[in-house]
Protein backbone atom coordinates (compact mmCIF):
# COMPACT_ATOMS: atom_id res chain seq x y z
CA UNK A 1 116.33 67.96 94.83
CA UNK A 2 112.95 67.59 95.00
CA UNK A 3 110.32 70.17 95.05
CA UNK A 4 108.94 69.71 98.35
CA UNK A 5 112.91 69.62 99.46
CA UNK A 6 113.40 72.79 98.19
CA UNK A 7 113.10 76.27 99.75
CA UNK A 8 112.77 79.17 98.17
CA UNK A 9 112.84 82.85 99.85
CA UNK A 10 111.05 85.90 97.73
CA UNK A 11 112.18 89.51 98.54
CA UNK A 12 109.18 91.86 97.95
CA UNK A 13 105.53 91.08 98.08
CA UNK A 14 104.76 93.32 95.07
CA UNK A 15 103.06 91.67 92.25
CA UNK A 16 106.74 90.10 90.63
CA UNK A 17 107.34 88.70 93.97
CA UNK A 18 103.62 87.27 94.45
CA UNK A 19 103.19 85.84 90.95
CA UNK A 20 106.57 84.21 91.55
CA UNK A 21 105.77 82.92 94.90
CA UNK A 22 102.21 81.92 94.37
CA UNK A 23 103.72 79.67 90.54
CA UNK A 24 106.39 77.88 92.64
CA UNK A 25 103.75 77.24 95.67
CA UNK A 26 101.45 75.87 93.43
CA UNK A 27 104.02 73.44 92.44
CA UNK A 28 104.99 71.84 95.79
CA UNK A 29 108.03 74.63 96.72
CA UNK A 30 107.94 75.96 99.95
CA UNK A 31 108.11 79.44 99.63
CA UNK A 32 108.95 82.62 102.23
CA UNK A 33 108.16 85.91 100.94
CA UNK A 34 109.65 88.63 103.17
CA UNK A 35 108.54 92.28 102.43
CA UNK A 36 109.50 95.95 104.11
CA UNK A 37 105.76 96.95 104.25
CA UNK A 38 102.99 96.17 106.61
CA UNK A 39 101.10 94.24 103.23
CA UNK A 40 101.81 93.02 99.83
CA UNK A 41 101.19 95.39 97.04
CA UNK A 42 104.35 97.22 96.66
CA UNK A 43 103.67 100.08 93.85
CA UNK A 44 99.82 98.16 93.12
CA UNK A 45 98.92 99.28 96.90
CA UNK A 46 96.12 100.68 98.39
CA UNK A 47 96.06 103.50 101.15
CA UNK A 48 93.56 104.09 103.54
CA UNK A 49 92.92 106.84 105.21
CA UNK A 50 90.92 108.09 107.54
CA UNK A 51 89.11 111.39 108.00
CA UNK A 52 88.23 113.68 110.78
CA UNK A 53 84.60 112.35 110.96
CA UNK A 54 85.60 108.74 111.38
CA UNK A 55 85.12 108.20 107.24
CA UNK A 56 87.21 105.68 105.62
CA UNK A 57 88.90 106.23 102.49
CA UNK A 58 90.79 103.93 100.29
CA UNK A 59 93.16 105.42 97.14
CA UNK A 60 95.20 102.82 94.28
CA UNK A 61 97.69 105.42 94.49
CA UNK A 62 99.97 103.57 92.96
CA UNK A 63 99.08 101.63 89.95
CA UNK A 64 95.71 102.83 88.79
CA UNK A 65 94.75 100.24 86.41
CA UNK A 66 96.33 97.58 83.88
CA UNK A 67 96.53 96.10 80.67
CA UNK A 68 97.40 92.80 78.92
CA UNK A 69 98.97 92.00 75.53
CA UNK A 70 100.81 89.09 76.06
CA UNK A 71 99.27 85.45 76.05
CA UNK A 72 100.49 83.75 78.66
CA UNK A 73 100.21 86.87 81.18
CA UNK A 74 96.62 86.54 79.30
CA UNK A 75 96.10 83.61 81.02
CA UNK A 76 97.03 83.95 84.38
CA UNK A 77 94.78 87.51 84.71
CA UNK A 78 92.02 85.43 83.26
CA UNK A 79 92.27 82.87 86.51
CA UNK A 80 92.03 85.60 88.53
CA UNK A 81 89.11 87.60 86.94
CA UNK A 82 87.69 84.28 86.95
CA UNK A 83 88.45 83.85 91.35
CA UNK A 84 86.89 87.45 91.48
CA UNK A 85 90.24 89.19 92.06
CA UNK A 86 90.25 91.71 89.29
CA UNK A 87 87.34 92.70 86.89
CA UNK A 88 87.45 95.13 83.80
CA UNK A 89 87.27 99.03 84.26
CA UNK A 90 84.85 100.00 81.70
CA UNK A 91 85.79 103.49 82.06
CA UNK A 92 85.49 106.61 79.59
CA UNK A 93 89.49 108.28 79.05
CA UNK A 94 90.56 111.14 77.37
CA UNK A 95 93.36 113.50 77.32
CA UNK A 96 93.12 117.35 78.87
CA UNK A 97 94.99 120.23 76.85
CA UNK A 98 95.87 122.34 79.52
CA UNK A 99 96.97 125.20 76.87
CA UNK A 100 93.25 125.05 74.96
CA UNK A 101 91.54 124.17 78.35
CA UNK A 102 89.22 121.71 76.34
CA UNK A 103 89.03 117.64 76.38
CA UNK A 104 90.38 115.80 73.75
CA UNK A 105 91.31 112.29 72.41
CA UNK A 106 88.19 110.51 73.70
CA UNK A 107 89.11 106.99 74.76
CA UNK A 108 91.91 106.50 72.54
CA UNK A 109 92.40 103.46 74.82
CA UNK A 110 89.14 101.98 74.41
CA UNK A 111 90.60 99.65 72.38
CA UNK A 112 92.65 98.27 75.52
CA UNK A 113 90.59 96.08 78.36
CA UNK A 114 91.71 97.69 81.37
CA UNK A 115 91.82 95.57 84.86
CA UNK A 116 91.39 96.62 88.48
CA UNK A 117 92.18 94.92 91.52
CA UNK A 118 88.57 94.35 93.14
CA UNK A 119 88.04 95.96 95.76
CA UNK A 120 91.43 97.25 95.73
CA UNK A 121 94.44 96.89 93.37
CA UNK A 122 96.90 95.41 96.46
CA UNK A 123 93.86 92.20 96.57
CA UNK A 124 95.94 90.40 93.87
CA UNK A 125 98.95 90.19 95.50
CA UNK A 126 97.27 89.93 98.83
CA UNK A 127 95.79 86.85 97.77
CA UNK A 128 98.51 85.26 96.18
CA UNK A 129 100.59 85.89 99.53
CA UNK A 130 97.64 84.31 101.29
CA UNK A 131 98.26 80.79 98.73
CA UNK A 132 98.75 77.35 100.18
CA UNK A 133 102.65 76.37 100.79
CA UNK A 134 103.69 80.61 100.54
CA UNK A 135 104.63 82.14 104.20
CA UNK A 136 104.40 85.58 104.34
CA UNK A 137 106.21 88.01 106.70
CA UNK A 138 105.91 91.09 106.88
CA UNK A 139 107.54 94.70 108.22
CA UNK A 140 111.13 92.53 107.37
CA UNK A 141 113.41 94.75 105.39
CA UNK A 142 116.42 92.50 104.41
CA UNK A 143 119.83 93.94 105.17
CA UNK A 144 122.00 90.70 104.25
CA UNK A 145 122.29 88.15 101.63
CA UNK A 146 125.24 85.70 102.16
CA UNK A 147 126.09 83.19 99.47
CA UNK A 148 127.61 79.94 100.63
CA UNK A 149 129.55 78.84 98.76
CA UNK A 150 130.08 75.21 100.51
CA UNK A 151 126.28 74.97 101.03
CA UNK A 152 125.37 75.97 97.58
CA UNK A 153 122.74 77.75 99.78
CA UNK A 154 121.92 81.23 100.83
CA UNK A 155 121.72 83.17 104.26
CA UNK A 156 119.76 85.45 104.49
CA UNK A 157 119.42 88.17 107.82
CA UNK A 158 117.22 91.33 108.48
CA UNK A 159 117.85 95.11 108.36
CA UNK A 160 118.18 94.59 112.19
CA UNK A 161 120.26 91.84 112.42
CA UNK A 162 118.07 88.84 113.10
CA UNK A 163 118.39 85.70 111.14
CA UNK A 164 116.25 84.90 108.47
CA UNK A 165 117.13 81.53 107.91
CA UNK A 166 118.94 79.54 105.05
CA UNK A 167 117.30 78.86 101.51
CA UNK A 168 118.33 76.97 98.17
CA UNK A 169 116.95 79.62 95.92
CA UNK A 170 117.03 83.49 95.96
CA UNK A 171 113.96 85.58 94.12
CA UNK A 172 114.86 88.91 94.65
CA UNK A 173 111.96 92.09 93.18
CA UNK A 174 113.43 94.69 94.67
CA UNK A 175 116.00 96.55 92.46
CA UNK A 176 117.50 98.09 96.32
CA UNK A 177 119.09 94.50 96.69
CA UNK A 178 122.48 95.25 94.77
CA UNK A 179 121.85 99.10 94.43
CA UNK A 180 124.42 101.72 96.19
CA UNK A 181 121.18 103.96 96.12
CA UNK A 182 120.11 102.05 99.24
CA UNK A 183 123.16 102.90 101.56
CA UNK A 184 122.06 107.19 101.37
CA UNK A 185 118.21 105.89 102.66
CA UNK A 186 120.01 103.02 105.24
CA UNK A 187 123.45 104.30 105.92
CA UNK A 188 124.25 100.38 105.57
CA UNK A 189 125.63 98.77 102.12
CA UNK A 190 123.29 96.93 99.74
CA UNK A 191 122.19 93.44 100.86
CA UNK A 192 124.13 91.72 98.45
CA UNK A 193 127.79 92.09 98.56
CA UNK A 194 128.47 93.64 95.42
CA UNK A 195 132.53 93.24 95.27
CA UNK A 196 131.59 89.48 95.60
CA UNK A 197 128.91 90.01 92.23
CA UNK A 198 130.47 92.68 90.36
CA UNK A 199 128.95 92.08 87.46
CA UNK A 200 125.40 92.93 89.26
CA UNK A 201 126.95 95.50 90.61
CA UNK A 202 127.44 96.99 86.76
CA UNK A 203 123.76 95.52 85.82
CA UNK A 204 122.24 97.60 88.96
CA UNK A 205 124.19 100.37 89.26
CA UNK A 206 122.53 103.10 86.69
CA UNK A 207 118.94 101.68 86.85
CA UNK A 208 117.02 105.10 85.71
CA UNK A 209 114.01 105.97 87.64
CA UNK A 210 111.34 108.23 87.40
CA UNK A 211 110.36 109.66 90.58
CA UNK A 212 106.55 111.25 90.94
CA UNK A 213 104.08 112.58 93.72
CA UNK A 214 100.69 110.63 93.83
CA UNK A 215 98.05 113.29 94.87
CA UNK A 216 95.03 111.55 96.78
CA UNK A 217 91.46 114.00 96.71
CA UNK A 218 88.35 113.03 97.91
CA UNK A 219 85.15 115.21 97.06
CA UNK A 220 81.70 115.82 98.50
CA UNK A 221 80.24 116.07 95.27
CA UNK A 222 81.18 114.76 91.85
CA UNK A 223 83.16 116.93 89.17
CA UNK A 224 80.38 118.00 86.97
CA UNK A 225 83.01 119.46 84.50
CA UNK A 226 84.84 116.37 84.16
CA UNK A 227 82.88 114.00 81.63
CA UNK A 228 85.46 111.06 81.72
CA UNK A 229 86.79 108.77 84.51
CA UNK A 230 90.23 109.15 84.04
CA UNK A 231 92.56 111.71 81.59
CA UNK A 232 96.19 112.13 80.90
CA UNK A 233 97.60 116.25 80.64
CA UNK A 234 99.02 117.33 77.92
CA UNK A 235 100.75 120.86 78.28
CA UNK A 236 101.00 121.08 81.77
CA UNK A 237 104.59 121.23 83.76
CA UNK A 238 103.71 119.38 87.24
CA UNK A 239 100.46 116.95 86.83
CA UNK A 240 100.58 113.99 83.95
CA UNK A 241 97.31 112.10 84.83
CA UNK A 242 94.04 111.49 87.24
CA UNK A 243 92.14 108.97 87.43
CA UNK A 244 88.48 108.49 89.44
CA UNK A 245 89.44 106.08 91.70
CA UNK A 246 86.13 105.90 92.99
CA UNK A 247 84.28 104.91 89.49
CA UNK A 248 86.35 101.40 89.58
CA UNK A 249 84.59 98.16 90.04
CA UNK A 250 83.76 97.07 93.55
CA UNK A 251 85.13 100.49 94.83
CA UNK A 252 82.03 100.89 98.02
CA UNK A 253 81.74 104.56 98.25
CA UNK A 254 80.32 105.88 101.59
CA UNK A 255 77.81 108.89 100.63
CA UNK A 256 76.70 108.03 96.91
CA UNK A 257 77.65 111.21 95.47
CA UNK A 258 81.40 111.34 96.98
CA UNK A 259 84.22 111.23 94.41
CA UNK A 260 87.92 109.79 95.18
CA UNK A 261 90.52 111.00 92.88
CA UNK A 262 93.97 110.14 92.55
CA UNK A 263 96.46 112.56 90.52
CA UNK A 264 100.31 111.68 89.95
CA UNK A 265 102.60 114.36 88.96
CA UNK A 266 105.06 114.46 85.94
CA UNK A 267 108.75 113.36 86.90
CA UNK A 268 110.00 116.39 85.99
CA UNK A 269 108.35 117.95 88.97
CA UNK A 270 108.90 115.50 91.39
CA UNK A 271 112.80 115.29 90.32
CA UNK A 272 112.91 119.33 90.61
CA UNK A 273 111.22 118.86 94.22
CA UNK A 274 113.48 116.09 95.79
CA UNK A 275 116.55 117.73 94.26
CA UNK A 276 115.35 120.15 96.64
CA UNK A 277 114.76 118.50 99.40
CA UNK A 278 117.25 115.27 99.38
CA UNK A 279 116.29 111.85 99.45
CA UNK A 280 114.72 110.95 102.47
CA UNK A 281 111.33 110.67 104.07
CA UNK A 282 109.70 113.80 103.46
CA UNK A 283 108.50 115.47 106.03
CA UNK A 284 104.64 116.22 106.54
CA UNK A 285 105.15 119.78 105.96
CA UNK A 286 106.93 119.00 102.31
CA UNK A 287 104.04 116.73 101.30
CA UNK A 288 101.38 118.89 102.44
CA UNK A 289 103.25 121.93 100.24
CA UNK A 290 103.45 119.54 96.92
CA UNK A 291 99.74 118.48 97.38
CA UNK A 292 99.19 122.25 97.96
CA UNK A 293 101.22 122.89 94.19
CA UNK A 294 99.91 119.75 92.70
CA UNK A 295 96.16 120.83 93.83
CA UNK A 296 96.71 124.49 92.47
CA UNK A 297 97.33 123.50 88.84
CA UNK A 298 94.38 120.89 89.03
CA UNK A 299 92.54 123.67 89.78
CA UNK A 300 93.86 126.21 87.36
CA UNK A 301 92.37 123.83 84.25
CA UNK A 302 89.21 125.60 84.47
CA UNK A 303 87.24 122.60 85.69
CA UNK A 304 85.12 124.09 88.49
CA UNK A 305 87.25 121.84 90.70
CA UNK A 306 85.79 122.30 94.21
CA UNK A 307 87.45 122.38 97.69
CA UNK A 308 88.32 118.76 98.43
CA UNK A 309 87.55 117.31 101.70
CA UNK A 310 90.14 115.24 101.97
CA UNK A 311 93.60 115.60 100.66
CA UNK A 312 97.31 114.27 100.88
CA UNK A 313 100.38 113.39 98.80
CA UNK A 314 102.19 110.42 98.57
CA UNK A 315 106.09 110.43 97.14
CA UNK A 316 106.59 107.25 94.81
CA UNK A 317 110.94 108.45 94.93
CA UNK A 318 112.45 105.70 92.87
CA UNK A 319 109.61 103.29 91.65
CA UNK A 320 109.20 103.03 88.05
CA UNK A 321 111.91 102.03 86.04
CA UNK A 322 112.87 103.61 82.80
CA UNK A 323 114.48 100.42 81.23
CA UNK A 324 114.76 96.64 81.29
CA UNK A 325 117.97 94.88 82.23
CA UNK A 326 116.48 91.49 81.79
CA UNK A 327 116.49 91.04 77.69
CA UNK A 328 114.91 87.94 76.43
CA UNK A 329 114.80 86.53 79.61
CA UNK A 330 112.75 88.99 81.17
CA UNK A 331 114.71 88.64 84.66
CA UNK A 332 118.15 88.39 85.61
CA UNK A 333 119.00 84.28 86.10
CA UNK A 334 122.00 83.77 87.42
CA UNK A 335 122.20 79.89 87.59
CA UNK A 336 125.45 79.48 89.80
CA UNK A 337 124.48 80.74 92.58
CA UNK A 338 120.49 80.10 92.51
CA UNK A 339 119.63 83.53 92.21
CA UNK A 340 116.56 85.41 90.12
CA UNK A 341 115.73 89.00 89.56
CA UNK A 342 112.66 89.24 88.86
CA UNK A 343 110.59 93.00 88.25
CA UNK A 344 109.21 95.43 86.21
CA UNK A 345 112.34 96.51 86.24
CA UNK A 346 113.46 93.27 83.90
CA UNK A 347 110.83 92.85 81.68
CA UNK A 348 109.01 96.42 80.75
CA UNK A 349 108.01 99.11 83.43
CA UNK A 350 104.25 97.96 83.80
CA UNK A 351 102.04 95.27 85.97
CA UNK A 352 101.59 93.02 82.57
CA UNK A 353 105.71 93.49 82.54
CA UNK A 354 106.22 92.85 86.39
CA UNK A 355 103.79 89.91 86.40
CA UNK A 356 105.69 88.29 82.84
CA UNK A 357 108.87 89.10 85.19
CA UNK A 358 107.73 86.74 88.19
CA UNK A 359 106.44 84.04 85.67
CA UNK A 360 109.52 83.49 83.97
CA UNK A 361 111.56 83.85 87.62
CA UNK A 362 109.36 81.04 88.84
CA UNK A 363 109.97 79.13 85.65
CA UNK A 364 113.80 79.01 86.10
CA UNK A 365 113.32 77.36 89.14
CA UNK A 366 111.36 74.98 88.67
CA UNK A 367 113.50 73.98 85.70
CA UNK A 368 116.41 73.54 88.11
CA UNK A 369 113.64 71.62 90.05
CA UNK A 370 112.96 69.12 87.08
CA UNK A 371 109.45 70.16 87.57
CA UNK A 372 107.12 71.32 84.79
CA UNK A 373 106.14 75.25 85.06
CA UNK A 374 103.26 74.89 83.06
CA UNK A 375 102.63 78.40 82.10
C-alpha cells in the first residue's frame, strides 16, 4: 500500500494525536483526526473567558509549561520554536513552605529551558491540526470502533451513531477507548469491544490517574508579595502549584498591570472532593465551592493576596496518568490489526512524553507503509 493509498484516522487532537497526525501528513498519509472538544489541545488547552465588562481572558489551565530531555523530541520543539509556535519561558520559580510562610528553593529548575505555546499552549496542536493532508473534525466523540476482519480495515462510528467512515490504520490518544471508566460518564460500553481485545482490556483496565482542580484568578493589580512567576507548595493539603500565566511569552494582557494566575490543586484534594460528589460534570455550584476552598488557602499563605476579579475552577477528573503501559516502545503497537496507542499515558506522564508517544505511533506506520519516518 502506498502512502497516498493509505488512510489513517487519529482519535484525540491533544498533542500525541497532533504530533502523530501532523508526522504521517507530512509524509503523504491522509490523515482524519476526530476529537470530543470544540479545538485541539486536549490537557495543553487554553480557556477563555469572558468577564462582566466585556474583558477577555485566556488561562493554560492545563499544561502550564514544558520541558525537553530527549533528542529527537529536541528536534521537533526546535522546528516549532523556529515557525514561532512556542518560545522559552524565562521565568523566576521557587517553592512556597506553607508551614514557615517564607519562599524557598529559588529556581531549582533554572537549569531546565522551559517552553510555552505562543500565544497560547493549545497553538501547537492547533497548528499541527491545521497541516496540509490532516482533516480535522471536531465536537465528534467516537462511540464505535469495529475491526474487520475481512477488510483488514477499521469502522469507525460516532457517540451518536453516525458513520465515520472506514480507515486502514487506527491511532487512538485517548486512554477512554478500551476503558470501562467510560461507560459510568456515557452509560454506553467503551468504543472498542473489549471481549474481542482482551488483552487491552487487561493493559487499560487499572490505568491510575490523578485527578486535580485547575483554579483560574485574574487580578487588577500584580502580587507584590510574590517575587517569582511560578512556585510549587510544599506543606499545604489542597493547592500543589501556581503559575503567572500572564508573565509567559506573547501572553497580550489588557490593562498593563493585570495579573492571570492559574493554581491546580493536589490530587489528594480533588480525589477527597469527587469521592464526594461522583463522577460526573460538576455542577456550577460544586466548582464555584472548590474555587471558593482552593482560593481560601491561597490566601491563608500570608501573601497579601487581593480580591480577584475574576475567578473559576476547572476539574481535570482523570487526565494525568500515573504510569506508562507502553515500555520501550513508548505506545501500544498492535500490528495485526493496524492499531496504535499513542499518549502520555505510554511513554511518561508529560508533553515531552506525550509528544515522544505520537512520534513513535507515527513511526510504526509508516514502517508498515515502507516509508522512511525520518525522525
Amino acid at each position: 500500500m502506498s502512502a497516498a493509498a493509505a488512510n489513517v484516522v487519529v482519535i484525540g487532537g491533544g498533542i500525541s494525536g497532533a504530533v502523530c497526525a501532523s508526522l504521517l501528513a507530512a509524509r503523504g498519509v491522509a490523515v482524519t483526526l476526530f476529537d470530543s472538544g470544540r479545538g485541539a489541545g486536549g490537557r495543553m488547552a487554553q480557556r477563555r473567558e469572558v468577564m462582566d465588562d466585556g474583558t477577555e481572558l485566556r488561562f493554560d489551565h492545563g499544561a502550564p509549561y514544558f520541558t525537553v530531555s530527549n533528542d529527537e523530541v529536541d528536534r521537533v520543539v526546535g522546528g516549532w520554536e523556529a515557525r514561532g509556535l512556542v518560545a522559552e519561558w524565562k521565568a523566576m520559580f521557587a517553592c512556597f513552605d506553607r508551614e514557615s510562610g517564607k519562599f524557598r528553593d529559588f529556581d531549582k529548575e533554572g537549569t531546565t529551558k522551559k517552553y510555552v505555546g505562543v500565544p497560547g499552549m493549545n497553538s501547537i496542536c492547533k497548528s499541527l491540526c491545521q497541516e496540509d493532508g490532516v482533516m480535522a473534525k471536531f465536537g465528534v466523540t467516537i462511540g464505535k470502533m469495529d475491526w474487520l476482519q475481512d477488510r483488514s480495515s477499521w469502522s469507525l462510528a460516532s457517540l451518536d451513531g453516525k458513520d465515520l467512515g472506514n480507515f486502514d490504520y487506527v491511532v487512538a490518544t485517548d486512554k477512554n477507548v478500551a476503558s470501562q471508566k467510560v461507560s459510568g460518564l456515557t452509560g454506553k460500553p467503551p468504543p472498542l469491544d473489549l471481549s474481542v481485545f482482551p488483552h487491552l482490556a487487561t493493559m487499560f483496565q487499572d490505568i491510575p490517574v490523578r485527578p486535580c482542580f485547575a483554579l483560574m484568578l485574574a487580578f487588577s493589580e500584580p502580587l507584590a508579595m510574590v517575587p517569582v512567576q511560578g512556585f510549587s507548595f510544599y506543606n499545604s493539603d489542597s493547592l500543589s502549584w501556581a503559575f503567572c500565566d500572564s508573565s509567559k511569552p506573547g501572553r497580550a494582557c489588557a490593562p498593563p498591570n493585570r495579573q492571570s494566575w492559574v493554581l491546580r490543586s493536589t490530587a489528594e484534594y480533588a480525589s477527597k472532593v469527587i469521592n464526594s460528589m461522583g463522577p460526573r460534570k460538576p455542577s456550577a455550584e460544586a466548582l464555584a465551592k472548590v474555587a471558593e476552598e482552593l482560593f481560601k488557602e491561597f490566601q491563608a499563605t500570608g501573601l497579601n493576596i487581593p480580591q480577584p476579579i475574576f475567578m473559576k475552577a476547572h476539574r481535570w477528573g482523570s487526565a494525568f496518568p500515573a504510569v506508562s503501559i507502553g515500555g520501550d516502545d513508548k505506545c501500544v503497537w498492535e500490528k495485526s490489526i493496524k492499531l496504535a496507542i499513542c499518549g502520555d499515558f505510554c511513554a511518561s506522564p508529560s508533553v515531552e512524553g506525550a509528544v515522544l508517544s505520537g512520534m513513535r505511533g507515527a513511526s510504526k506506520i509508516l514502517g508498515c507503509l515502507n516509508l522512511p519516518s525520518g525522525l
